[in-house]
PDB file of N, CA and C in Angstrom:
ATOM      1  N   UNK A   1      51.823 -12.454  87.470  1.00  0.00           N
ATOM      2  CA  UNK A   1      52.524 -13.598  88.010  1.00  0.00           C
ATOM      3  C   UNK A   1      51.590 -14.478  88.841  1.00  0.00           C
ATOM      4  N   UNK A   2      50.768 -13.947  89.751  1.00  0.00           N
ATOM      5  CA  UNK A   2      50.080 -14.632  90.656  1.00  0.00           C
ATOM      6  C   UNK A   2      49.138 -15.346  90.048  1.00  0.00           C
ATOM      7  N   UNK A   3      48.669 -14.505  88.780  1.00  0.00           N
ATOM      8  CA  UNK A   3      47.265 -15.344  87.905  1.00  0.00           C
ATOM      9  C   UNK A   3      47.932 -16.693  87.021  1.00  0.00           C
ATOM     10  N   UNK A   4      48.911 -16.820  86.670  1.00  0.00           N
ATOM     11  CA  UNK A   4      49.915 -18.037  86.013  1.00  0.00           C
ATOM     12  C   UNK A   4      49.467 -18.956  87.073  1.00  0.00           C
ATOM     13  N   UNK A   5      49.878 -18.260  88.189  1.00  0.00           N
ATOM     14  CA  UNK A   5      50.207 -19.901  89.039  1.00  0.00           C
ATOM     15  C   UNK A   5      48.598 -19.988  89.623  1.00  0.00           C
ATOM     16  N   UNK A   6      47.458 -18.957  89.521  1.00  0.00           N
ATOM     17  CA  UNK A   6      46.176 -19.434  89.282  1.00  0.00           C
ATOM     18  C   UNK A   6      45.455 -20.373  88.420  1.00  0.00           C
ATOM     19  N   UNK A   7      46.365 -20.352  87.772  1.00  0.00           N
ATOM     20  CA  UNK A   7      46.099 -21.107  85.934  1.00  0.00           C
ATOM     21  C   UNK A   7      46.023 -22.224  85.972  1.00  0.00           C
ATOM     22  N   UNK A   8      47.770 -22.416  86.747  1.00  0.00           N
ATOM     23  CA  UNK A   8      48.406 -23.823  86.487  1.00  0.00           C
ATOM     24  C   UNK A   8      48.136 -24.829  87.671  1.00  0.00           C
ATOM     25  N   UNK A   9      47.413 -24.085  88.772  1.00  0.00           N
ATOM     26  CA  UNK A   9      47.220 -24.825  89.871  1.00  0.00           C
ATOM     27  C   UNK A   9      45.484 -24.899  89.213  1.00  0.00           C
ATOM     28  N   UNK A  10      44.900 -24.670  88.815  1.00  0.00           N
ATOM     29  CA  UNK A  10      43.670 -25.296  88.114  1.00  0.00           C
ATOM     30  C   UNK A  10      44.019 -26.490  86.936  1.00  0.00           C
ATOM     31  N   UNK A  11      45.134 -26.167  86.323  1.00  0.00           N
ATOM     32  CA  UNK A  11      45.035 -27.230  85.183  1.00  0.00           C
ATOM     33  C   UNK A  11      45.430 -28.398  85.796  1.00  0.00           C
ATOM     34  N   UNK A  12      46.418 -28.292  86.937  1.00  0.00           N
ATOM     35  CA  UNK A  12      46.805 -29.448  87.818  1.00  0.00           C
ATOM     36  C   UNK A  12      45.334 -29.901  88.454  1.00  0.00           C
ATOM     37  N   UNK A  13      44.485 -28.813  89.074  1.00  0.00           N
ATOM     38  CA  UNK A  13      43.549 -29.697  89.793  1.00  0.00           C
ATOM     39  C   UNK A  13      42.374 -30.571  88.669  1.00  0.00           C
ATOM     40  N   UNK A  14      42.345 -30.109  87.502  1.00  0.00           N
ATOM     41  CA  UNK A  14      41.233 -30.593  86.416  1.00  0.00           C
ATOM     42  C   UNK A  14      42.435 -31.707  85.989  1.00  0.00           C
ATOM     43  N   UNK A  15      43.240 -31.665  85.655  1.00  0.00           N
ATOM     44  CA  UNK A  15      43.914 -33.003  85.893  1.00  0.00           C
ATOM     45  C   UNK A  15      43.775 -34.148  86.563  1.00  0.00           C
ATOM     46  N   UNK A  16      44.017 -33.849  87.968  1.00  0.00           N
ATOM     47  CA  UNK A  16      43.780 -34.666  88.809  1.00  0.00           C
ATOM     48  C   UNK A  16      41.990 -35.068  88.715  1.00  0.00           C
ATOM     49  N   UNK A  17      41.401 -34.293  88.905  1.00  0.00           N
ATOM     50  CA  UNK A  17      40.111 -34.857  88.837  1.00  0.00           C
ATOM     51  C   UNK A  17      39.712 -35.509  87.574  1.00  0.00           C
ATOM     52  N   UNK A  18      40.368 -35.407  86.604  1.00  0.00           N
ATOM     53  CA  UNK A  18      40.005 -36.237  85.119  1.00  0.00           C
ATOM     54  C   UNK A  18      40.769 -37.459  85.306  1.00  0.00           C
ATOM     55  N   UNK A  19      42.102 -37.449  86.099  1.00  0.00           N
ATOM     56  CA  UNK A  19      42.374 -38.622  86.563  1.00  0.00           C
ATOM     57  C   UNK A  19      41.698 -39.313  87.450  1.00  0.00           C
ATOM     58  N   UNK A  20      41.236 -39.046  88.221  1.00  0.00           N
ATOM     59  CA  UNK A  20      40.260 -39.531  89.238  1.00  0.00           C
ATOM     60  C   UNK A  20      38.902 -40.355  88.879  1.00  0.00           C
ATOM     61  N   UNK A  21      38.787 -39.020  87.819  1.00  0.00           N
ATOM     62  CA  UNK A  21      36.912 -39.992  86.572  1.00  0.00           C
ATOM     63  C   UNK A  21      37.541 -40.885  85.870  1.00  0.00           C
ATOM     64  N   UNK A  22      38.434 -41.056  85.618  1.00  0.00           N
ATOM     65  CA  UNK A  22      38.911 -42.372  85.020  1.00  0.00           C
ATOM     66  C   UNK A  22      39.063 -43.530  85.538  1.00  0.00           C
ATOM     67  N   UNK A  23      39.842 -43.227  86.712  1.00  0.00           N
ATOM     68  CA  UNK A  23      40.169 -44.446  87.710  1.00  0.00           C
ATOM     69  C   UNK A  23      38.778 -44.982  88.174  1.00  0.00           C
ATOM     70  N   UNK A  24      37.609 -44.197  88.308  1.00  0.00           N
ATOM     71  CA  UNK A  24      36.608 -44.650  88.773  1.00  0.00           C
ATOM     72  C   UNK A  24      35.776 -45.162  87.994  1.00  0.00           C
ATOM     73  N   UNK A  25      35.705 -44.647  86.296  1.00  0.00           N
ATOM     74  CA  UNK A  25      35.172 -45.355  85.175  1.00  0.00           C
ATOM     75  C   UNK A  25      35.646 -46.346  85.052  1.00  0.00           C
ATOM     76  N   UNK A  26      36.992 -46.810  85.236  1.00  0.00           N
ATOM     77  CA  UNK A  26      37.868 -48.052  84.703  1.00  0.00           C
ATOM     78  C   UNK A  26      37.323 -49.199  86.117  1.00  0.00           C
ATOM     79  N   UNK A  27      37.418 -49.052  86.965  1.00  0.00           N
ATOM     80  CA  UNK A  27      36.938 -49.559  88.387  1.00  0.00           C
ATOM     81  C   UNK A  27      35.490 -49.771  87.741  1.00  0.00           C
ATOM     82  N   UNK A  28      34.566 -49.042  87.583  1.00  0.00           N
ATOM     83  CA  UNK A  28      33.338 -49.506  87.339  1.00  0.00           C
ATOM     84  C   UNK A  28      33.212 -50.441  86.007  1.00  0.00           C
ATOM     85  N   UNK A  29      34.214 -50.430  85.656  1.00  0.00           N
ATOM     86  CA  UNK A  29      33.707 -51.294  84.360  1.00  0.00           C
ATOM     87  C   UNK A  29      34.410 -52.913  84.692  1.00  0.00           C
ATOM     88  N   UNK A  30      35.148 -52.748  85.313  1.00  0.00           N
ATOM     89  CA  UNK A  30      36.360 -53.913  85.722  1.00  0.00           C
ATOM     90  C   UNK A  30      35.104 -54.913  86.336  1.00  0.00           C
ATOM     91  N   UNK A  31      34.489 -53.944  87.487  1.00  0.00           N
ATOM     92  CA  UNK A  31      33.718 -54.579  88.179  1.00  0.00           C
ATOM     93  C   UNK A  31      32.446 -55.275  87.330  1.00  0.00           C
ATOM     94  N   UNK A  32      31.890 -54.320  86.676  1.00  0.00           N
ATOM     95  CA  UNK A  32      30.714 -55.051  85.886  1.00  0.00           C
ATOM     96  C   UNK A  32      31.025 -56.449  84.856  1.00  0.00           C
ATOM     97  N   UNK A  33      32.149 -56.000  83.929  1.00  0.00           N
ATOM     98  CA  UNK A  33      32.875 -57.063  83.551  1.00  0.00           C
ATOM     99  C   UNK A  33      33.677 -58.934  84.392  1.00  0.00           C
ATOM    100  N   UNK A  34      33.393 -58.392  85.368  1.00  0.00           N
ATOM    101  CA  UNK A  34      33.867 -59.365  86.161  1.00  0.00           C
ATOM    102  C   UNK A  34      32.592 -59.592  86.885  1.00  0.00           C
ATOM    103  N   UNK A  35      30.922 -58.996  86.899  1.00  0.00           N
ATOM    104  CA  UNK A  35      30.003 -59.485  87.375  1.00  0.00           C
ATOM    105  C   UNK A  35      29.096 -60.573  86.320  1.00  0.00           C
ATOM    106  N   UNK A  36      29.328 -59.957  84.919  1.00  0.00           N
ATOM    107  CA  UNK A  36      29.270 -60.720  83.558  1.00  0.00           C
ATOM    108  C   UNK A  36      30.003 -61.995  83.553  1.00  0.00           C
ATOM    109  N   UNK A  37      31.186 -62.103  83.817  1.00  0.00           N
ATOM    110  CA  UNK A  37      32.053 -63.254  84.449  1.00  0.00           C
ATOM    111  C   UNK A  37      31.192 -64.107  85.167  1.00  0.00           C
ATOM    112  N   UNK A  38      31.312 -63.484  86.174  1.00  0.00           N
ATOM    113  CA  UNK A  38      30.260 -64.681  87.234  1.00  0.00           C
ATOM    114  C   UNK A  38      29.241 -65.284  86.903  1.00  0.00           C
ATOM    115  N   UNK A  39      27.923 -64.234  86.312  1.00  0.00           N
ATOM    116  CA  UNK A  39      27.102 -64.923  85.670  1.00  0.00           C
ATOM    117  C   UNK A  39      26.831 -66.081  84.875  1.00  0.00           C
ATOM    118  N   UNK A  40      28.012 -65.170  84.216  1.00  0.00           N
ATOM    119  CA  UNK A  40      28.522 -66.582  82.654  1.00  0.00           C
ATOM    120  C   UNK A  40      28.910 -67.765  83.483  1.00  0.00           C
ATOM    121  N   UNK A  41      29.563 -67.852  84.186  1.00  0.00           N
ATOM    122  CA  UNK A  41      30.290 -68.854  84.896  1.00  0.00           C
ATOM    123  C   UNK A  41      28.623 -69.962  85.617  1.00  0.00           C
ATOM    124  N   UNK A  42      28.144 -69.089  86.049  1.00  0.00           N
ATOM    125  CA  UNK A  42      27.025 -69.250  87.081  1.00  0.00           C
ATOM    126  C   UNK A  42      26.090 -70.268  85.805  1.00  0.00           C
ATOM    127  N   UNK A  43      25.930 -69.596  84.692  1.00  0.00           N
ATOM    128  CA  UNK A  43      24.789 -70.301  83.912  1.00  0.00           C
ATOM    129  C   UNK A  43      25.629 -72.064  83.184  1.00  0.00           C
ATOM    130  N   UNK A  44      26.605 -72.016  82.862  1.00  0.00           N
ATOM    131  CA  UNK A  44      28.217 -72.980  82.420  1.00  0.00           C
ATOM    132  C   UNK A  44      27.313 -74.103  83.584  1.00  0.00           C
ATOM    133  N   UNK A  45      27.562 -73.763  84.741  1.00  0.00           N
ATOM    134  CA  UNK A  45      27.298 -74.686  85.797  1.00  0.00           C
ATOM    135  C   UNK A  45      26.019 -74.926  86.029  1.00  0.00           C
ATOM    136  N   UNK A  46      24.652 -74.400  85.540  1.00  0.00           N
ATOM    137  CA  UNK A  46      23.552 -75.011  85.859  1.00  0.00           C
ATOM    138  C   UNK A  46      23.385 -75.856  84.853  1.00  0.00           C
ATOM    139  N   UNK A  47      23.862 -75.483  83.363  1.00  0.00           N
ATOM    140  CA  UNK A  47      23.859 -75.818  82.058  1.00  0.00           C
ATOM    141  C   UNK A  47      24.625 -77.572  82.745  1.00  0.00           C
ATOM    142  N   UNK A  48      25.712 -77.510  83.191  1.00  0.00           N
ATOM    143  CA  UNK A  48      26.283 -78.593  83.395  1.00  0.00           C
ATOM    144  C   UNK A  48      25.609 -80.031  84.606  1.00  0.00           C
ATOM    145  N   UNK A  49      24.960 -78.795  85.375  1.00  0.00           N
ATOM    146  CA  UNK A  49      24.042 -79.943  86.245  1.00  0.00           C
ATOM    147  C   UNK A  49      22.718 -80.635  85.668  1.00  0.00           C
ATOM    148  N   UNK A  50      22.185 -79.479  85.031  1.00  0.00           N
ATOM    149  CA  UNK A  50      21.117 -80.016  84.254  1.00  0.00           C
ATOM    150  C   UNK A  50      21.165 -80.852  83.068  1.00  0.00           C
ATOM    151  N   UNK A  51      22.557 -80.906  82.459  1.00  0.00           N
ATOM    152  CA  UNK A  51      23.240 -82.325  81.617  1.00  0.00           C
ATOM    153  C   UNK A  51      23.049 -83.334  82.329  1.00  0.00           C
ATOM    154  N   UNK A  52      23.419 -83.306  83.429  1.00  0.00           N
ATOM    155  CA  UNK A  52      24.319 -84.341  84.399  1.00  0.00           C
ATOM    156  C   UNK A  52      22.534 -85.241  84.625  1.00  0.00           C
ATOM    157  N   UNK A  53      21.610 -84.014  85.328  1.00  0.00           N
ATOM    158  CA  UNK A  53      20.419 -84.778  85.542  1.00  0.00           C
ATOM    159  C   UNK A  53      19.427 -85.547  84.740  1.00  0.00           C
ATOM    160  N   UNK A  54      19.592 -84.773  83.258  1.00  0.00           N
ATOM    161  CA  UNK A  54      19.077 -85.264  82.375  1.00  0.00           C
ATOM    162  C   UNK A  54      19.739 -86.603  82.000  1.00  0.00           C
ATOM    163  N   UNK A  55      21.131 -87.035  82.134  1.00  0.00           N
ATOM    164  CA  UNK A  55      21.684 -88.535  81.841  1.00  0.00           C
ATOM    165  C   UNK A  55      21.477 -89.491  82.851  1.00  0.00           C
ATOM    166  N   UNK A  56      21.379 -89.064  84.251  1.00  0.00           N
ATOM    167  CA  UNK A  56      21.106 -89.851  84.983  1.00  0.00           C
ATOM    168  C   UNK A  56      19.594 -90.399  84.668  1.00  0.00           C
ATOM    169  N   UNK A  57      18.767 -89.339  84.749  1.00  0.00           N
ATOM    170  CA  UNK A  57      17.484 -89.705  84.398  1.00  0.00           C
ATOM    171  C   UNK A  57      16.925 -90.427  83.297  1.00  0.00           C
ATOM    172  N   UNK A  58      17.852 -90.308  82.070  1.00  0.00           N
ATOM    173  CA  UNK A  58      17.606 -91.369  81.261  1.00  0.00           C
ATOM    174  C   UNK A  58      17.953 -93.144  81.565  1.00  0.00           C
ATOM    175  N   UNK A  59      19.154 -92.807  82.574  1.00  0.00           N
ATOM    176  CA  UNK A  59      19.841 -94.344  82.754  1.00  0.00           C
ATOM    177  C   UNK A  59      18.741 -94.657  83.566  1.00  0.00           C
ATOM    178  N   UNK A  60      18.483 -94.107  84.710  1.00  0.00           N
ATOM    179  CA  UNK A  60      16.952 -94.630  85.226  1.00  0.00           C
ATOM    180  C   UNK A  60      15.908 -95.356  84.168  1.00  0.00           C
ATOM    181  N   UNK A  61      15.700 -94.749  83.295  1.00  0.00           N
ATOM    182  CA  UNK A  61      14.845 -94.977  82.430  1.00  0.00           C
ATOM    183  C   UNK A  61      14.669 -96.058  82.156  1.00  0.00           C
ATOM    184  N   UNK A  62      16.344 -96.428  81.109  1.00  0.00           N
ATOM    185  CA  UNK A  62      16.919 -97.439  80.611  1.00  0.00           C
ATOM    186  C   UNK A  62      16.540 -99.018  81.659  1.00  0.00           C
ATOM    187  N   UNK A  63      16.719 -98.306  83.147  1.00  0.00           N
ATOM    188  CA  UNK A  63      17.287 -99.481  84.403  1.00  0.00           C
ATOM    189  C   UNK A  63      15.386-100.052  84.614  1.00  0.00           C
ATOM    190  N   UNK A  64      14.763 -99.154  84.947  1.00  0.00           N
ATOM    191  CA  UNK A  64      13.298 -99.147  84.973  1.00  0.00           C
ATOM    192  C   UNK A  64      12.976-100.249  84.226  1.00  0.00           C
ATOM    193  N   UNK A  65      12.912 -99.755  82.329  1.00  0.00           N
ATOM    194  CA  UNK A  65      12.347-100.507  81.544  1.00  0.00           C
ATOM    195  C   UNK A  65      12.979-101.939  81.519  1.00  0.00           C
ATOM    196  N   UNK A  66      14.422-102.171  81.612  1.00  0.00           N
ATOM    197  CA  UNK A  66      15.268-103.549  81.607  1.00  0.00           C
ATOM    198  C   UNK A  66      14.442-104.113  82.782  1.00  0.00           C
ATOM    199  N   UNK A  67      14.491-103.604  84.420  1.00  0.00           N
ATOM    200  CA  UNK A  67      13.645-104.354  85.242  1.00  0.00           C
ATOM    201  C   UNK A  67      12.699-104.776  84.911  1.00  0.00           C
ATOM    202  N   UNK A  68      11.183-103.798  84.556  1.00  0.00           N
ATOM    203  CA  UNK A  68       9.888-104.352  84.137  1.00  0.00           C
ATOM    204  C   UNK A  68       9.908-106.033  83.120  1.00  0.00           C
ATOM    205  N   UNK A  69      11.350-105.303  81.836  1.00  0.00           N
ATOM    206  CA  UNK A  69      11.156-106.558  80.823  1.00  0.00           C
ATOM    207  C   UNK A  69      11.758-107.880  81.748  1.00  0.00           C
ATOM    208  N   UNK A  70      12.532-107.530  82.550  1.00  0.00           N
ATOM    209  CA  UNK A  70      12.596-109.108  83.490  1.00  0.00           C
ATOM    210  C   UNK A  70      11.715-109.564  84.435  1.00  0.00           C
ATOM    211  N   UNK A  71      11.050-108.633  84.740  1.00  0.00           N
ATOM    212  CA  UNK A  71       9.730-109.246  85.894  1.00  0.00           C
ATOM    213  C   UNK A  71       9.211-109.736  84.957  1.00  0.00           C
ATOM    214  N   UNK A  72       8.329-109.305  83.719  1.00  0.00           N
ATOM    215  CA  UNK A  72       7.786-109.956  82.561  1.00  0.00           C
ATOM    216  C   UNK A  72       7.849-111.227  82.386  1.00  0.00           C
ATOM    217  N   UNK A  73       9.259-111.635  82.276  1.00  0.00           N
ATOM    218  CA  UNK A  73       9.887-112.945  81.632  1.00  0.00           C
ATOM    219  C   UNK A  73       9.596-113.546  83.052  1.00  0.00           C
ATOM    220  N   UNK A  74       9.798-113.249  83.798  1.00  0.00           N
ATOM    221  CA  UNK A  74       9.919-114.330  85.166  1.00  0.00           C
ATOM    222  C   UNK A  74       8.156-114.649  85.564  1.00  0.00           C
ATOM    223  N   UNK A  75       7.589-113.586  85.293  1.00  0.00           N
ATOM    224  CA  UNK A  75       5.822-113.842  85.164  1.00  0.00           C
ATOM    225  C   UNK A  75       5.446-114.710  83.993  1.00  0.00           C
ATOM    226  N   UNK A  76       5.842-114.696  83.286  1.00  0.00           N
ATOM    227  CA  UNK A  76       6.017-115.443  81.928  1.00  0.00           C
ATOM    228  C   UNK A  76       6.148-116.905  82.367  1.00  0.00           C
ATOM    229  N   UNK A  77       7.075-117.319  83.133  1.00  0.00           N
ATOM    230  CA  UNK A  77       7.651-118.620  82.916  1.00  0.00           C
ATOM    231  C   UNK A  77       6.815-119.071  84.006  1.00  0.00           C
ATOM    232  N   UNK A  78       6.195-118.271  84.896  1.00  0.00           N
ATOM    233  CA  UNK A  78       4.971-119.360  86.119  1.00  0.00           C
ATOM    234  C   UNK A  78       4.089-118.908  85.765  1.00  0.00           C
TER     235      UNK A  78
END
């Protein structure tokens, strides 16, 4: 009788502790998955600034060369 409830109070405790490696596998993965998240998120937004700088920097470009061709014309005409 006494060895039964030796038994069953082990299968309860390997229970619990297989519940336990789970909760903590599932937790570790939640977390890494959601650090992958961030990243992703993190690169979205440099990807998006470095759009942003590259168009500005062309309109510069654009504004630059239009100035020069009007100093031109105005050197031109004296």
């Amino acid at each position: 009788m006494a060895c039964r409830k030796i038994f069953k109070y082990r299968a309860v405790k390997e229970k619990i502790q297989d519940m336990t490696a789970l909760r903590s596998a599932k937790a570790e993965a939640k977390a890494e998955e959601q650090a992958e998240k961030d990243i992703a998120k993190a690169r979205m937004e440099v990807a998006h600034e470095i759009r942003l700088a590259k168009e500005a920097e062309a309109a510069m470009e654009l504004h630059a060369a239009k100035a020069q061709q009007k100093a031109s014309q105005e050197m031109a005409k004296h």
